[in-house]
C-alpha atoms as a PDB file:
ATOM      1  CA  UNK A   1       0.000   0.000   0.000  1.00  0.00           C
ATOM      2  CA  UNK A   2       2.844   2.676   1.069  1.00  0.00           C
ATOM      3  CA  UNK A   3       4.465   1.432  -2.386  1.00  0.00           C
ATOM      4  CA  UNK A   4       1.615   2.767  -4.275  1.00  0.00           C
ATOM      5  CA  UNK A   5       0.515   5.749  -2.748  1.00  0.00           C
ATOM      6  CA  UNK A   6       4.938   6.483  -3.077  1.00  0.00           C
ATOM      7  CA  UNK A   7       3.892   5.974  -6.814  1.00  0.00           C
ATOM      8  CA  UNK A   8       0.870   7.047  -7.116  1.00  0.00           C
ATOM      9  CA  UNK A   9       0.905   9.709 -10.184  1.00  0.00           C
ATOM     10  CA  UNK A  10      -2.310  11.464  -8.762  1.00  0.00           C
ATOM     11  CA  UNK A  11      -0.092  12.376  -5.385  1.00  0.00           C
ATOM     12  CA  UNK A  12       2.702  14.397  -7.099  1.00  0.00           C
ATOM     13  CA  UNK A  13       0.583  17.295  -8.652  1.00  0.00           C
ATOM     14  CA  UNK A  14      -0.788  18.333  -5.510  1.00  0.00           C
ATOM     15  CA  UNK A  15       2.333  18.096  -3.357  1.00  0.00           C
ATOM     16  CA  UNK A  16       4.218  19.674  -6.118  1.00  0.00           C
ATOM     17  CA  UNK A  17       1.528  23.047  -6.187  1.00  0.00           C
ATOM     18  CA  UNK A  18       1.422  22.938  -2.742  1.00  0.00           C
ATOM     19  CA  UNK A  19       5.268  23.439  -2.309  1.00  0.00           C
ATOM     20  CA  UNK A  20       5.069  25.917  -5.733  1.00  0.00           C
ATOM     21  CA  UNK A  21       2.556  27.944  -3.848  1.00  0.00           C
ATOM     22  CA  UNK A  22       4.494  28.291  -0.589  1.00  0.00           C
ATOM     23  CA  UNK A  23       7.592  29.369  -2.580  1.00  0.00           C
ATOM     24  CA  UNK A  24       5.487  31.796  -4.716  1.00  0.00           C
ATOM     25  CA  UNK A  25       4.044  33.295  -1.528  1.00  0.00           C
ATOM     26  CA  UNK A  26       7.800  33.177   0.480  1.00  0.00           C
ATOM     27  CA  UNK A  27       8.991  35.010  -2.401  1.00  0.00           C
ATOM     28  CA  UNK A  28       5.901  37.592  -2.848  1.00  0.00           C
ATOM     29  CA  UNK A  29       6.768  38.445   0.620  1.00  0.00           C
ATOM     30  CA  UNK A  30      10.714  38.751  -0.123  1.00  0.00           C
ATOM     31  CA  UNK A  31       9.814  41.200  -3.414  1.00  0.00           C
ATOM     32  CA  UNK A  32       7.136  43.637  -0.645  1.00  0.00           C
ATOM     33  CA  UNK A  33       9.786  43.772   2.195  1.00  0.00           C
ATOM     34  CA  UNK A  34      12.296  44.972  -0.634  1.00  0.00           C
ATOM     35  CA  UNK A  35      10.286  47.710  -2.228  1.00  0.00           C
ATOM     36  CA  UNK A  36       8.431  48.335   1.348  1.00  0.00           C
ATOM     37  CA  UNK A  37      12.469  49.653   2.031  1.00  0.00           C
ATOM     38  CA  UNK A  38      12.663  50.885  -1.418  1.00  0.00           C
ATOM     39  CA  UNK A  39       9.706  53.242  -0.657  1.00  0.00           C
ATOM     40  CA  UNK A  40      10.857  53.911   2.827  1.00  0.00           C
ATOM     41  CA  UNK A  41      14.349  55.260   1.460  1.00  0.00           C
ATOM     42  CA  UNK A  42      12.718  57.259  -0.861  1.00  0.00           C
ATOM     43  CA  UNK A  43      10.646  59.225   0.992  1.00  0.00           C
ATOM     44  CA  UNK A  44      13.284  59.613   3.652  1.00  0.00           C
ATOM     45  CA  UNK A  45      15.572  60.814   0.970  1.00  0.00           C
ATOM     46  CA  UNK A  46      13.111  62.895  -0.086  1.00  0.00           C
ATOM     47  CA  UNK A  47      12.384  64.536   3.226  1.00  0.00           C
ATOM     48  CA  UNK A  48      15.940  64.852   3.693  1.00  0.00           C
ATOM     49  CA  UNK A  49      16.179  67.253   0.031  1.00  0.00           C
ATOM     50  CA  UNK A  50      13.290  69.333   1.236  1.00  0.00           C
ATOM     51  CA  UNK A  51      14.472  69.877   4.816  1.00  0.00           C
ATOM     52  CA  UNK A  52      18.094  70.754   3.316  1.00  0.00           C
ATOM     53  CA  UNK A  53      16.079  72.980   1.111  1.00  0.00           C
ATOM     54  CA  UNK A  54      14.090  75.195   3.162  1.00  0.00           C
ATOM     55  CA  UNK A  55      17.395  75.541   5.720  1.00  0.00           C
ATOM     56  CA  UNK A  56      19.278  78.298   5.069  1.00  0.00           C
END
């Protein structure tokens, strides 16, 4: 029985999505940290031109 479900055809396209998916989502998450920084930087650069701006 363990030899067939090993085997079994039908098996291997869900446990292959299911580990797809979890990458997919790890790496979603990797990709909105990076451009969550990204945006973050920005806008703290940004800040940073306008407050050198207005000092004088």
């Amino acid at each position: 029985m363990t030899k067939i479900q090993e085997t079994d055809p039908i098996l291997f396209p869900s446990e292959a999505n299911e580990n797809k998916g979890e990458k997919k989502r790890a790496g979603q998450g990797i990709v909105l940290v990076i451009a969550a920084i990204g945006i973050m930087a920005f806008v703290i650069y940004m800040t940073m031109i306008v407050f050198a701006t207005t000092q004088s």
